[in-house]
C-alpha atoms as a PDB file:
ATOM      1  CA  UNK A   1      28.131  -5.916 -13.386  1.00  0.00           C
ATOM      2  CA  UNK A   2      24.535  -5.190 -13.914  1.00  0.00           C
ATOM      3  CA  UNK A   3      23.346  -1.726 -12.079  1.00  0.00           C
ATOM      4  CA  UNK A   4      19.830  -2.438 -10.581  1.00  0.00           C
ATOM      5  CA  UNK A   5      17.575  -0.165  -9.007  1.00  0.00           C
ATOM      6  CA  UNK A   6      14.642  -1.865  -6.827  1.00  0.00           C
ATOM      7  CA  UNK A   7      11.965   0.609  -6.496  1.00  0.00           C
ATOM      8  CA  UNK A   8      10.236   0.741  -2.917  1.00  0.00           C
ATOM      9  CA  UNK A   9      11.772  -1.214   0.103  1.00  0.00           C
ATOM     10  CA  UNK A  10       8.370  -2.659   1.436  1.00  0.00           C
ATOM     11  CA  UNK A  11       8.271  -6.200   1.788  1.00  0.00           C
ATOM     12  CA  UNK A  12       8.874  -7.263  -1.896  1.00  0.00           C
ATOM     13  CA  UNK A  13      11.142  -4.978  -2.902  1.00  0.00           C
ATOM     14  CA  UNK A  14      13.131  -4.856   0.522  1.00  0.00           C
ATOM     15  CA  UNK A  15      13.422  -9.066   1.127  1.00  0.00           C
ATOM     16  CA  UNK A  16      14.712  -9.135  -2.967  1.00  0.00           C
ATOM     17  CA  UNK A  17      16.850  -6.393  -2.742  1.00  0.00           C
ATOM     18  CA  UNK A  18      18.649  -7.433   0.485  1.00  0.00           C
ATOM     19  CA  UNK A  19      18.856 -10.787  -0.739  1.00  0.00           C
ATOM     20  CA  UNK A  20      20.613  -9.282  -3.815  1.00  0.00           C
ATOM     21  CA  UNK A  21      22.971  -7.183  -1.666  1.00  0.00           C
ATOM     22  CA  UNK A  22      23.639 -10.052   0.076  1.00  0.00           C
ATOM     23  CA  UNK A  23      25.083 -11.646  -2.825  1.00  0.00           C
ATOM     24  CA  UNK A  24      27.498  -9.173  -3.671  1.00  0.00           C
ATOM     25  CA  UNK A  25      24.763  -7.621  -6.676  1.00  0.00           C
ATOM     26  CA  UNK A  26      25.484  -3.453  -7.410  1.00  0.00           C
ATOM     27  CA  UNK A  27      21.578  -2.830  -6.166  1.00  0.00           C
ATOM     28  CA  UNK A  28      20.359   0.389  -5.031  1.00  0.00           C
ATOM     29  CA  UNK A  29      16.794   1.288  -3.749  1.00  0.00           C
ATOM     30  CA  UNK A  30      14.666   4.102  -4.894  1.00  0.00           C
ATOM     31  CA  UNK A  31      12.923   4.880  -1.973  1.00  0.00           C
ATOM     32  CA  UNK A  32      10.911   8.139  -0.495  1.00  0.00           C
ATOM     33  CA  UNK A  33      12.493  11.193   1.546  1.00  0.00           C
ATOM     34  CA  UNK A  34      11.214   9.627   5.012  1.00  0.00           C
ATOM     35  CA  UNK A  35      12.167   6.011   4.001  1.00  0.00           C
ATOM     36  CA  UNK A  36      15.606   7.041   3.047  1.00  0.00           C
ATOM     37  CA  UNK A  37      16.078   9.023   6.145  1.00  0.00           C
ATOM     38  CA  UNK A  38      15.278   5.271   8.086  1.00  0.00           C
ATOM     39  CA  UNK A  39      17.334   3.239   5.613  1.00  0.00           C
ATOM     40  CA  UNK A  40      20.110   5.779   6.414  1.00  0.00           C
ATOM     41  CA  UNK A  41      19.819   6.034  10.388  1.00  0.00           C
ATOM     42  CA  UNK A  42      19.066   1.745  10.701  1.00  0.00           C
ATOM     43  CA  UNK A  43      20.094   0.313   7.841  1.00  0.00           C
ATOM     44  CA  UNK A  44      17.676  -2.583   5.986  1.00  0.00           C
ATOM     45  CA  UNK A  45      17.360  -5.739   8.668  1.00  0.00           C
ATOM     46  CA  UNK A  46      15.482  -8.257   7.013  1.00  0.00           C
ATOM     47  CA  UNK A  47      13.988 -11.076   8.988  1.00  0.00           C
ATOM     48  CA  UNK A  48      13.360 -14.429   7.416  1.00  0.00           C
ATOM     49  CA  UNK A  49      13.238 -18.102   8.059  1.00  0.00           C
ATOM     50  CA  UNK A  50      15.843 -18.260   5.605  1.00  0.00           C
ATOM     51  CA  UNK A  51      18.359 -16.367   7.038  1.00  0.00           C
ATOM     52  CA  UNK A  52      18.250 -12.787   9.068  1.00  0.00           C
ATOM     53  CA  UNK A  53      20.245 -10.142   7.378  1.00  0.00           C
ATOM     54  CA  UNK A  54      21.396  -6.619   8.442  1.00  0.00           C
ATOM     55  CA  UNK A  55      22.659  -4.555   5.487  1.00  0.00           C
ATOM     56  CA  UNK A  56      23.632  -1.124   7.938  1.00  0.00           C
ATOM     57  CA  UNK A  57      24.033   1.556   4.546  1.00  0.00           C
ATOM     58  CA  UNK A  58      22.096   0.168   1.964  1.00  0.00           C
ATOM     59  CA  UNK A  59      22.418   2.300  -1.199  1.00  0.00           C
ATOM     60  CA  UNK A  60      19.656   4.150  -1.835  1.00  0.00           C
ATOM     61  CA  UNK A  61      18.541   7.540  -3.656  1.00  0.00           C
ATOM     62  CA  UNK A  62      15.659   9.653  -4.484  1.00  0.00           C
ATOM     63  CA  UNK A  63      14.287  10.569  -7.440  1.00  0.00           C
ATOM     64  CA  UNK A  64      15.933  13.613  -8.151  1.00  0.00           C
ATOM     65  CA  UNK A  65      19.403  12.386  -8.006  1.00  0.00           C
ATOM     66  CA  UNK A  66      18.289   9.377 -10.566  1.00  0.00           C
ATOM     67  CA  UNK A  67      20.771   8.111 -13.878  1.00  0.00           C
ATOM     68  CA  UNK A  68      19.946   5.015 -15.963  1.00  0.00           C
ATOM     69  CA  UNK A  69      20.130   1.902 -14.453  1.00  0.00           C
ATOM     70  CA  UNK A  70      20.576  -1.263 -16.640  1.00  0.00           C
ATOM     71  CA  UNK A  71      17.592  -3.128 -14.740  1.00  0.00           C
ATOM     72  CA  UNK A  72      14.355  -1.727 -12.729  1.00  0.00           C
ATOM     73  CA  UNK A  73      13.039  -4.737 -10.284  1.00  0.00           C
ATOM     74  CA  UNK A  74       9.144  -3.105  -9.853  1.00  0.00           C
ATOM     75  CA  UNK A  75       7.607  -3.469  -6.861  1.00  0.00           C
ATOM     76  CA  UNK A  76       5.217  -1.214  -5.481  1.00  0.00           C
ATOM     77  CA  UNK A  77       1.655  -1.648  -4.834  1.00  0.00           C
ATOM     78  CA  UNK A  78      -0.708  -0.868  -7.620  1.00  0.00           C
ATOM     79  CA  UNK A  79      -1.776   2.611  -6.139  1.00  0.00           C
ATOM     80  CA  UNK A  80       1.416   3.649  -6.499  1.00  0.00           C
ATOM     81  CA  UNK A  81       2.006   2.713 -10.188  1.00  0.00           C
ATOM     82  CA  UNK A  82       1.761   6.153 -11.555  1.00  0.00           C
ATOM     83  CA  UNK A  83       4.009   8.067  -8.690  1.00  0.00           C
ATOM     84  CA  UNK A  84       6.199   5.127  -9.110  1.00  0.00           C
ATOM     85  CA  UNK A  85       6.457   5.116 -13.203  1.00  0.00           C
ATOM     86  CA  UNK A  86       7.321   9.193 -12.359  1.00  0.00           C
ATOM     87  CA  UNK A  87       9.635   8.556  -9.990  1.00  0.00           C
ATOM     88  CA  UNK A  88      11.508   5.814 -11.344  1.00  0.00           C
ATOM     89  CA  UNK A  89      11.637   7.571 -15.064  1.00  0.00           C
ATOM     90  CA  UNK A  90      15.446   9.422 -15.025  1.00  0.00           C
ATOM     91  CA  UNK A  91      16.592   6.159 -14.702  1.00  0.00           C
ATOM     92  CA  UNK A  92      15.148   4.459 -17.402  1.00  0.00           C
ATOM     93  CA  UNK A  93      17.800   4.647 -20.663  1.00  0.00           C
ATOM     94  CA  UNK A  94      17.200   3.308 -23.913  1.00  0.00           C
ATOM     95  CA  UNK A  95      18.790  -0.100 -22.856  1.00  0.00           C
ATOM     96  CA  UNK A  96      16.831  -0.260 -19.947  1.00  0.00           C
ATOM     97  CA  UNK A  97      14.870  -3.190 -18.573  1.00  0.00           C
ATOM     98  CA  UNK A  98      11.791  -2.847 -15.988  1.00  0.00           C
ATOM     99  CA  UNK A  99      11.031  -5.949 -14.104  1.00  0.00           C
ATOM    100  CA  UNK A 100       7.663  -5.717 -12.282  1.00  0.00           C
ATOM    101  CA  UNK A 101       6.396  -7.786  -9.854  1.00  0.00           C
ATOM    102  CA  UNK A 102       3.176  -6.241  -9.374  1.00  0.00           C
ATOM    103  CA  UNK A 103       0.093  -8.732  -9.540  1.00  0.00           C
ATOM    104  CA  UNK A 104      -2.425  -8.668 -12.175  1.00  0.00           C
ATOM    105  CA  UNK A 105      -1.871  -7.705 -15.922  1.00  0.00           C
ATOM    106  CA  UNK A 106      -3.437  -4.218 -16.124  1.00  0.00           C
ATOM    107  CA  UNK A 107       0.245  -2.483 -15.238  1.00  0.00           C
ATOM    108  CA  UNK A 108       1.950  -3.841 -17.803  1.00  0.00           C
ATOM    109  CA  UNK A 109       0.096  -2.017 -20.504  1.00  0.00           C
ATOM    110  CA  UNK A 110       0.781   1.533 -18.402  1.00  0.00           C
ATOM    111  CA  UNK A 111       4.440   0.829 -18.670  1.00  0.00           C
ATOM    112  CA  UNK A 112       4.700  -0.236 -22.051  1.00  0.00           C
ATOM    113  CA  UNK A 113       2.863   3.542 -22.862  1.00  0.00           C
ATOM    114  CA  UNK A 114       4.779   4.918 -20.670  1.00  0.00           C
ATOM    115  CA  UNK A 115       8.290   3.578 -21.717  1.00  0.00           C
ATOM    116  CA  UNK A 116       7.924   1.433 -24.682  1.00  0.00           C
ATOM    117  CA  UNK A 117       7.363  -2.023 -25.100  1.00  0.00           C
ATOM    118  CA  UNK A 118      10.873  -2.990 -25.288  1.00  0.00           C
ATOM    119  CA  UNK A 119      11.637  -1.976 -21.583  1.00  0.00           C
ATOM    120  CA  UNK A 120       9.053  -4.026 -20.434  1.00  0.00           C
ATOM    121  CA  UNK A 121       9.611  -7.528 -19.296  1.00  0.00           C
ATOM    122  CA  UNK A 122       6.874  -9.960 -17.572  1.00  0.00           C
ATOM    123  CA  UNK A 123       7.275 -10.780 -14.428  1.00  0.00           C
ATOM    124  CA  UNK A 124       5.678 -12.092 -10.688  1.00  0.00           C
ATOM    125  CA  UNK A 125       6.879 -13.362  -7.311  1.00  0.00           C
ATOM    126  CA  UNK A 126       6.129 -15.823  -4.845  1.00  0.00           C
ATOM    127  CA  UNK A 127       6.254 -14.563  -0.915  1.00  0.00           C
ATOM    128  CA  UNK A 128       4.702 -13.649   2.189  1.00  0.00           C
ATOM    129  CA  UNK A 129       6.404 -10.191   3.370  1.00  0.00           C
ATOM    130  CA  UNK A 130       5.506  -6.649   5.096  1.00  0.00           C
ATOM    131  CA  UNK A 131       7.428  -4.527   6.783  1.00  0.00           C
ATOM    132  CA  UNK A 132       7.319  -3.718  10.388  1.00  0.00           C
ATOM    133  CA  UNK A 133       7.004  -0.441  12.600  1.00  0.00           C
ATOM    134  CA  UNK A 134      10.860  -0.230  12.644  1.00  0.00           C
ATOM    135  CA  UNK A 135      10.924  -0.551   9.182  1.00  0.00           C
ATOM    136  CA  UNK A 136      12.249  -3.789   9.254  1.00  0.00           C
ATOM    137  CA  UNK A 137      11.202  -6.495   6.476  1.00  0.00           C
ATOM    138  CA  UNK A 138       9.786  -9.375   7.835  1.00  0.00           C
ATOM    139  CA  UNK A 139       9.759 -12.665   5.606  1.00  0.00           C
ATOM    140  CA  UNK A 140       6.653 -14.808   7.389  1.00  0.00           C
ATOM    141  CA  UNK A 141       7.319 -18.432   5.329  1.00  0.00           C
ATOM    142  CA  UNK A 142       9.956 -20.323   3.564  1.00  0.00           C
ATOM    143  CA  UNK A 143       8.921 -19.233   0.010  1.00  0.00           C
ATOM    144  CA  UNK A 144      10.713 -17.000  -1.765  1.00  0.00           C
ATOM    145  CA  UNK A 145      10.385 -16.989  -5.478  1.00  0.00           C
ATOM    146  CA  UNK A 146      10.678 -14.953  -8.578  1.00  0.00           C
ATOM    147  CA  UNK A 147       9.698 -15.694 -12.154  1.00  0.00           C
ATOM    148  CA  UNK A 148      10.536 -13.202 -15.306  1.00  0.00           C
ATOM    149  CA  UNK A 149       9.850 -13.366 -18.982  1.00  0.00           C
ATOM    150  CA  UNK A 150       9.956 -11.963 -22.069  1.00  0.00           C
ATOM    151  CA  UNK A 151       6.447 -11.070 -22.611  1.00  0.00           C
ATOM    152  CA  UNK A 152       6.462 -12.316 -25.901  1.00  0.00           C
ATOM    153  CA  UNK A 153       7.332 -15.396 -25.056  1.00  0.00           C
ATOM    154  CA  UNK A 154      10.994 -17.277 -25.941  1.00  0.00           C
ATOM    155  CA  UNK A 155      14.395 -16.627 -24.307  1.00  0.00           C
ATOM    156  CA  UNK A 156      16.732 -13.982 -25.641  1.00  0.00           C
ATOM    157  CA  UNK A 157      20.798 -12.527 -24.387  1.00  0.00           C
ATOM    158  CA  UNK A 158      18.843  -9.641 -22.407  1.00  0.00           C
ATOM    159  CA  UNK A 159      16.662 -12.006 -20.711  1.00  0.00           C
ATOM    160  CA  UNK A 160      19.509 -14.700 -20.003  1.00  0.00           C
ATOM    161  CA  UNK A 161      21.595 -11.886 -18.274  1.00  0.00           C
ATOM    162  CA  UNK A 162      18.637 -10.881 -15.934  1.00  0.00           C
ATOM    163  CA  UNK A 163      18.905 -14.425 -15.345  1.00  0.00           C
ATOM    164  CA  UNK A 164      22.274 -14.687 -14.446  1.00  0.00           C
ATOM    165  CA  UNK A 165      22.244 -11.523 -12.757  1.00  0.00           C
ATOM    166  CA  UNK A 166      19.940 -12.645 -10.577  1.00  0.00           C
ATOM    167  CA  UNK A 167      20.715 -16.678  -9.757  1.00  0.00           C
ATOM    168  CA  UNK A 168      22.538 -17.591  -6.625  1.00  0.00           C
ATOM    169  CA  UNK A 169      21.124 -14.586  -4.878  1.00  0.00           C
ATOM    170  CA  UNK A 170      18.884 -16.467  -2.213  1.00  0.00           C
ATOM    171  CA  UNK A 171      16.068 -16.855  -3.706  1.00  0.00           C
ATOM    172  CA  UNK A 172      14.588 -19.232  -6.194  1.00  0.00           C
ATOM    173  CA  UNK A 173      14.470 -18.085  -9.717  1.00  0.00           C
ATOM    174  CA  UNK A 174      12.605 -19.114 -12.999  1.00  0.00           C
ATOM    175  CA  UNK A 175      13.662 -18.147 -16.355  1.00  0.00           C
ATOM    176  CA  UNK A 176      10.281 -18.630 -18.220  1.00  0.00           C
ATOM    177  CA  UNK A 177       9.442 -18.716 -21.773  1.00  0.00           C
ATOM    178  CA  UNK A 178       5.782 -18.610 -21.165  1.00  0.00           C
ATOM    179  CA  UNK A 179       5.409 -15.616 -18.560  1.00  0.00           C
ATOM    180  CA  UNK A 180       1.989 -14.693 -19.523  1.00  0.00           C
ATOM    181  CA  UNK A 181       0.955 -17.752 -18.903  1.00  0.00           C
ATOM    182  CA  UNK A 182       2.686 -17.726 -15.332  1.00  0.00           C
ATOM    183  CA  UNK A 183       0.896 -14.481 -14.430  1.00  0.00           C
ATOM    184  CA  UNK A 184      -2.545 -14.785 -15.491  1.00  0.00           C
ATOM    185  CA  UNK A 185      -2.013 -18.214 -12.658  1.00  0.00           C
ATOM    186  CA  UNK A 186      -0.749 -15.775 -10.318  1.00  0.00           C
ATOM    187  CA  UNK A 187      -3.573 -13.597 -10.919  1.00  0.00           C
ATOM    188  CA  UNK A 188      -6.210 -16.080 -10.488  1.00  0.00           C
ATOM    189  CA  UNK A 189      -4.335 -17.344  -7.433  1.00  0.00           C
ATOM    190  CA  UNK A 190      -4.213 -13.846  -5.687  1.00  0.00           C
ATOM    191  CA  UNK A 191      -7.399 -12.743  -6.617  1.00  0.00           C
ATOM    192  CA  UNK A 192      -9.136 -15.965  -5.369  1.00  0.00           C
ATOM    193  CA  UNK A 193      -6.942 -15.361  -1.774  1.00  0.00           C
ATOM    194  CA  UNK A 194      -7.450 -11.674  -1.007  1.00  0.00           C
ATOM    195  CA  UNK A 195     -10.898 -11.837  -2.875  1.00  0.00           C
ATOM    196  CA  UNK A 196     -11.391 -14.545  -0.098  1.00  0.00           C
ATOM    197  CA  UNK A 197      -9.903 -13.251   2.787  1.00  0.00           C
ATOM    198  CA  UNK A 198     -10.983  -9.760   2.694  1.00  0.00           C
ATOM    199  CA  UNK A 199     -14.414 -11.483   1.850  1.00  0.00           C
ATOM    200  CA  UNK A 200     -14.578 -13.050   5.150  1.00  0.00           C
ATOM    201  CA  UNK A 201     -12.018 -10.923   7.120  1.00  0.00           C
ATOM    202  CA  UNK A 202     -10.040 -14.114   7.799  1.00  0.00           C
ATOM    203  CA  UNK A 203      -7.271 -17.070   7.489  1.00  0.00           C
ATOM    204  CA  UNK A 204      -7.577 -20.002   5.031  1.00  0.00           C
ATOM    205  CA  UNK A 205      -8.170 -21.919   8.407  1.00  0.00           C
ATOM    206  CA  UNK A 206     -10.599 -19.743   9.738  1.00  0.00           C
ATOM    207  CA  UNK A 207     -13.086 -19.886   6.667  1.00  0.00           C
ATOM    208  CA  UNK A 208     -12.416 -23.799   6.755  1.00  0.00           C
ATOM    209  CA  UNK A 209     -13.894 -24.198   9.862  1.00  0.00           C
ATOM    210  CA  UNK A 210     -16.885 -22.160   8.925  1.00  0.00           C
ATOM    211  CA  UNK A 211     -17.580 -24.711   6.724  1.00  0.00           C
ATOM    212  CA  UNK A 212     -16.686 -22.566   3.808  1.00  0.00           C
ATOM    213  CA  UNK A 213     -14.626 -25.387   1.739  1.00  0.00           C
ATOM    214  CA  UNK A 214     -17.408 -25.070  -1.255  1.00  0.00           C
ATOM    215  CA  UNK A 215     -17.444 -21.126  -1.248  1.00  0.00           C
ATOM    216  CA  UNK A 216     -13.746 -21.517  -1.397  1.00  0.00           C
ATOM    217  CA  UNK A 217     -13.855 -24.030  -4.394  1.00  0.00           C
ATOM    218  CA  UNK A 218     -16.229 -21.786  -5.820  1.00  0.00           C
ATOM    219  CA  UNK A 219     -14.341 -18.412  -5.936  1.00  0.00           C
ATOM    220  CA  UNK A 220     -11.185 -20.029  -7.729  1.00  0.00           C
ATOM    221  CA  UNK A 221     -13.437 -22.147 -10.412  1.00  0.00           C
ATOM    222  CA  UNK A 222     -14.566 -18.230 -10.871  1.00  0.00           C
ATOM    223  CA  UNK A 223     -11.488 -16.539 -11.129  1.00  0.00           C
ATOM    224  CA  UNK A 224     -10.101 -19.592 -13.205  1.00  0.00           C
ATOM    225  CA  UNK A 225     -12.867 -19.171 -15.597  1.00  0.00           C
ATOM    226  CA  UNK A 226     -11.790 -16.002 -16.251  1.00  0.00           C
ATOM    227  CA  UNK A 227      -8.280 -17.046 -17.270  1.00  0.00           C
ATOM    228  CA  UNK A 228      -9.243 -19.507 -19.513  1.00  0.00           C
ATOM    229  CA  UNK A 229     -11.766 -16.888 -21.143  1.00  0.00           C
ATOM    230  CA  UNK A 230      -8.888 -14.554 -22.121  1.00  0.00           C
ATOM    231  CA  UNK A 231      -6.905 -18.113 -23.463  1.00  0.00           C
ATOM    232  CA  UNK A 232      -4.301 -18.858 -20.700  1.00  0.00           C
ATOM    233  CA  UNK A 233      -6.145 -21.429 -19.210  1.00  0.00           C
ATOM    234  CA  UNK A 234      -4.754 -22.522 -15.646  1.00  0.00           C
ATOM    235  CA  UNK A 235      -2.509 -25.433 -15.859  1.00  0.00           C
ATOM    236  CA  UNK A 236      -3.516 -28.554 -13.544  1.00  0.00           C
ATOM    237  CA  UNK A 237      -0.567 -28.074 -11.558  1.00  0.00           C
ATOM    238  CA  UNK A 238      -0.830 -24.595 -10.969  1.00  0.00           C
ATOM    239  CA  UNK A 239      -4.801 -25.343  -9.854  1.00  0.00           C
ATOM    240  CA  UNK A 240      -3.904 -28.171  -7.486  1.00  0.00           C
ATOM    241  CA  UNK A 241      -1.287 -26.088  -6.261  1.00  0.00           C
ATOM    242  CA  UNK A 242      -4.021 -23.436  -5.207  1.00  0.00           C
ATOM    243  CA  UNK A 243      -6.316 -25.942  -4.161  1.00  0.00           C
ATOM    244  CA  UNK A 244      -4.284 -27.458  -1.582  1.00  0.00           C
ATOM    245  CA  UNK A 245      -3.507 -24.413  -0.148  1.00  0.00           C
ATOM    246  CA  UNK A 246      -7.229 -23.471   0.158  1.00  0.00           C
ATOM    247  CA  UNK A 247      -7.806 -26.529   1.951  1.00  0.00           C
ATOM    248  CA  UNK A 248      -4.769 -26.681   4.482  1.00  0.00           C
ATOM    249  CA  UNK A 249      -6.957 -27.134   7.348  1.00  0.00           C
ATOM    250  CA  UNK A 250      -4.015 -25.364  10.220  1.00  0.00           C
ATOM    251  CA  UNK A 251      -3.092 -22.527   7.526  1.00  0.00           C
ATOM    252  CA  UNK A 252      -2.749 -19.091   8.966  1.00  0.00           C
ATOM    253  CA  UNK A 253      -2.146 -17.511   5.649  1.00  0.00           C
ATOM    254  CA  UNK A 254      -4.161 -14.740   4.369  1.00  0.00           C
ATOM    255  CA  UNK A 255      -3.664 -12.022   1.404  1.00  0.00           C
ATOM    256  CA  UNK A 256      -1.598  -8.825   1.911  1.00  0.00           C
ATOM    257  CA  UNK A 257      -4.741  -7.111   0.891  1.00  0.00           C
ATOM    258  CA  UNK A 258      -6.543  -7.859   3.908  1.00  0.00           C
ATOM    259  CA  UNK A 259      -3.684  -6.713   5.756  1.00  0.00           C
ATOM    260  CA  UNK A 260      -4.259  -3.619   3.747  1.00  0.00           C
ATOM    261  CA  UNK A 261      -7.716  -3.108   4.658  1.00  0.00           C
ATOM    262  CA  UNK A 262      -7.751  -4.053   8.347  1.00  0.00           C
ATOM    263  CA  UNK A 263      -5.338  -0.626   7.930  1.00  0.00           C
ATOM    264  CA  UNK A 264      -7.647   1.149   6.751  1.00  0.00           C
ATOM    265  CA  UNK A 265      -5.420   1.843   3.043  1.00  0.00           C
ATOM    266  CA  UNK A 266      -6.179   1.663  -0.272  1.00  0.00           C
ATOM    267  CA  UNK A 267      -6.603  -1.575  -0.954  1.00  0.00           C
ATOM    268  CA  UNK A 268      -5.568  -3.329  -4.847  1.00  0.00           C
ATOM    269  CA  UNK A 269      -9.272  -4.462  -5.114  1.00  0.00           C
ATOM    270  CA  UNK A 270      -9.507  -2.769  -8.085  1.00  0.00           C
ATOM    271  CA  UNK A 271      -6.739  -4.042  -9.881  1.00  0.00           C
ATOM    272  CA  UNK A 272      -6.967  -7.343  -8.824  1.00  0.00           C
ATOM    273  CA  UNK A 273     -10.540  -8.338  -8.565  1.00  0.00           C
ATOM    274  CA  UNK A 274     -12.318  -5.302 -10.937  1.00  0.00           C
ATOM    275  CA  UNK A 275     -10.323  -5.962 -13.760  1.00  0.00           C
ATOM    276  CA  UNK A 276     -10.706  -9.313 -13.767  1.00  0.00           C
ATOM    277  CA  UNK A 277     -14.252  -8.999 -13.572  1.00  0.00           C
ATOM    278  CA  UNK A 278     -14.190  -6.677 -16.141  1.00  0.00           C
ATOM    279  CA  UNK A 279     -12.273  -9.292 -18.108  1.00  0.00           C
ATOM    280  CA  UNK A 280     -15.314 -11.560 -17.600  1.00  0.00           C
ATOM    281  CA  UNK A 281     -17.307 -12.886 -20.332  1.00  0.00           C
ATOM    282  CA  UNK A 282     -20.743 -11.502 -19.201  1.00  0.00           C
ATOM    283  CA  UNK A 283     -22.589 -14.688 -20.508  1.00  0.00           C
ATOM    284  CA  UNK A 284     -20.338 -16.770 -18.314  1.00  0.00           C
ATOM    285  CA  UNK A 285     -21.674 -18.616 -15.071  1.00  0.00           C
ATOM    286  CA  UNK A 286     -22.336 -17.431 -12.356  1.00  0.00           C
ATOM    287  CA  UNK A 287     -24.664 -15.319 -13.045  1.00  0.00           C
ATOM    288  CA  UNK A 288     -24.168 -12.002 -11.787  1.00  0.00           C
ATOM    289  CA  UNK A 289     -26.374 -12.347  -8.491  1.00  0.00           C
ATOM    290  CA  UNK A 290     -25.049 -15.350  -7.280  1.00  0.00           C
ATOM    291  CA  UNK A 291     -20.463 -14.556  -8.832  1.00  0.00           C
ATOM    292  CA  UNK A 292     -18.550 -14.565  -5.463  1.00  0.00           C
ATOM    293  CA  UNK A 293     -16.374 -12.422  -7.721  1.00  0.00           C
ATOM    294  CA  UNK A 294     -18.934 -10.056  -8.022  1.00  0.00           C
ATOM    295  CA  UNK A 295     -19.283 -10.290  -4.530  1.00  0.00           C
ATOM    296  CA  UNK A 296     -15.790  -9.744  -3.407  1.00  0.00           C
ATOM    297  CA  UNK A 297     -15.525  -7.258  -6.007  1.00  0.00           C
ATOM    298  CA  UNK A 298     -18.626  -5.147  -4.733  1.00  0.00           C
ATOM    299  CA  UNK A 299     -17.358  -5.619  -1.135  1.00  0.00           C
ATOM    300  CA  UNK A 300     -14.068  -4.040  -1.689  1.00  0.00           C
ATOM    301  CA  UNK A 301     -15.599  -1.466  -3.561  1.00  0.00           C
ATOM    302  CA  UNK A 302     -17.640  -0.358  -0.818  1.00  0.00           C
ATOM    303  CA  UNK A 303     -14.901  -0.486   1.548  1.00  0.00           C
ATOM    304  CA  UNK A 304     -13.212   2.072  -0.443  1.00  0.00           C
ATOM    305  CA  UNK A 305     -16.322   4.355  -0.478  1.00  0.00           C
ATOM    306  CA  UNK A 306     -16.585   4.236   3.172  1.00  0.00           C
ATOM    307  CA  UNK A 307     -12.672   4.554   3.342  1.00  0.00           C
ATOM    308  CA  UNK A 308     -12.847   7.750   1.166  1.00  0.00           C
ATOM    309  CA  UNK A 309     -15.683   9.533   3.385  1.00  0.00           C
ATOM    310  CA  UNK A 310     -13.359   8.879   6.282  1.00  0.00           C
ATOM    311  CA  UNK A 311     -15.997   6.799   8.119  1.00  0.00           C
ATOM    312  CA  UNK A 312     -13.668   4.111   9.127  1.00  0.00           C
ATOM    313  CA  UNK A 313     -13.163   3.274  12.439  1.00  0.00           C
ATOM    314  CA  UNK A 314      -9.626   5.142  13.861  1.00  0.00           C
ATOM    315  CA  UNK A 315      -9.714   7.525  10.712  1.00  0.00           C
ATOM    316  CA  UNK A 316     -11.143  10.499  12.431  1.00  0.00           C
END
């Protein structure tokens, strides 16, 4: 059986990882001093509309008692790329695969330096999770979906045994032979949500009945633009798909991101909105003064500054 390590038990990497215990898969989580001292006093309880699960000794380890594992299902935030690619980097062998699920496309070309281009695969998820004050993961909607990909496009016997490894586990899983493609519409749909959201420090329904439908419309023709710059242009069912959830007029949902900020942590602005501004054609339109990426982009970016001078409220 395939050994797989899941690095971090946050949200992502918790709900997918339990779901793969569930299913009888040899996972173990790579996980911090204080989060393994948790994982071993309460177990990992998962909470989901799909099914509650208690798991009361999940296998877990630190980095310093790390061997190879044959896959490495990435998820951590992008702050924690680098301690992550350090932590995680005993148990990468030379028939090692790495599996991230981070958003953006920015990490992929750290990993491939850092452990070749062969260990890399492409890869992105679908869900709505945190974790709570217990340390419980907390699944908030019915979606729970991962997609994976050689980066290079096709299918190959690695690939197909991630595949199989990883079907039947409770979640929905797509085997795709275009996964750059799939990620540059997850970018574009992320980065027009928490560019949104933080934006106006709200829900999709909240900005909807601020009459902010054409705003809305705006920042996703934006981020979109950008896609289709760099030549993945966003498939019409992947836009309507974003679309409709921008105009769900009772929808509660917002970005993790804004989670993130009304925290007062390091938010993935950067990542997610600064690189693909920086990705940006600058003759496109918008112009610069009146790009609600630029906009977003500057906002988060001044959140930080304020974040890192400790001048948010709570932080003294």
């Amino acid at each position: 059986m395939m050994r797989i390590l899941v690095v971090g038990a946050g949200g992502v990497g918790g709900y997918f990882g339990a779901r793969l215990l569930q299913a009888g898969r040899d996972v173990t989580f790579l996980v911090r001093p204080a989060r393994a001292e948790v994982l071993a006093r309460d177990g990992l309880t998962l909470h989901s509309p799909l099914g509650d699960f208690h798991h009361p000794a999940p296998p877990h380890v630190t980095h310093d008692a790390l061997t190879p594992f044959d896959l490495i299902l990435l998820s951590c935030k992008a702050r924690d790329l680098d301690s992550a690619m350090t932590a995680m980097a005993p148990a990468v062998g030379p028939d090692s695969l790495i599996l991230p699920l981070l958003n953006g496309m920015a990490h992929l070309d750290r990993l491939c330096e850092r452990f070749g281009e062969q260990a890399v695969l492409g890869g992105l998820c679908m869900i709505s999770a945190d974790r709570n004050a217990q340390g419980g993961i907390l699944h908030f909607n019915d979606v729970a979906h991962l997609v994976f990909g050689e980066r290079a496009g096709g299918y190959s016997a690695r690939s197909r045994a991630v595949a199989a490894v990883l079907d039947g586990a409770g979640f929905t899983v797509s085997h795709a032979d275009d996964i750059l493609q799939a990620m540059w519409e997850k970018w574009t749909f992320i980065a027009t949500l928490a560019g949104l959201t933080c934006l106006m420090r709200g829900a999709v329904c909240d900005m909807l009945a601020a009459g902010a439908a054409p705003l809305m419309q705006q920042m996703q023709a934006e981020c979109e633009a950008v896609a289709a710059q760099a030549g993945f242009p966003v498939r019409p069912a992947a836009h309507e798909r974003l679309a409709g959830v921008l105009g769900t007029s009772d929808s509660t949902l917002t970005a993790s991101m804004l989670r993130d900020v009304e925290r007062g942590l390091e938010s993935e602005g950067e990542h997610l909105l600064g690189e693909l501004l920086a990705r940006r054609d600058p003759g496109t339109v918008p112009s610069p003064d009146t790009s609600l990426l630029m906009i977003a982009c500057a906002h988060l970016r001044t959140y930080e500054a304020r974040r890192r001078r400790g001048d948010l409220p709570g932080a003294n």
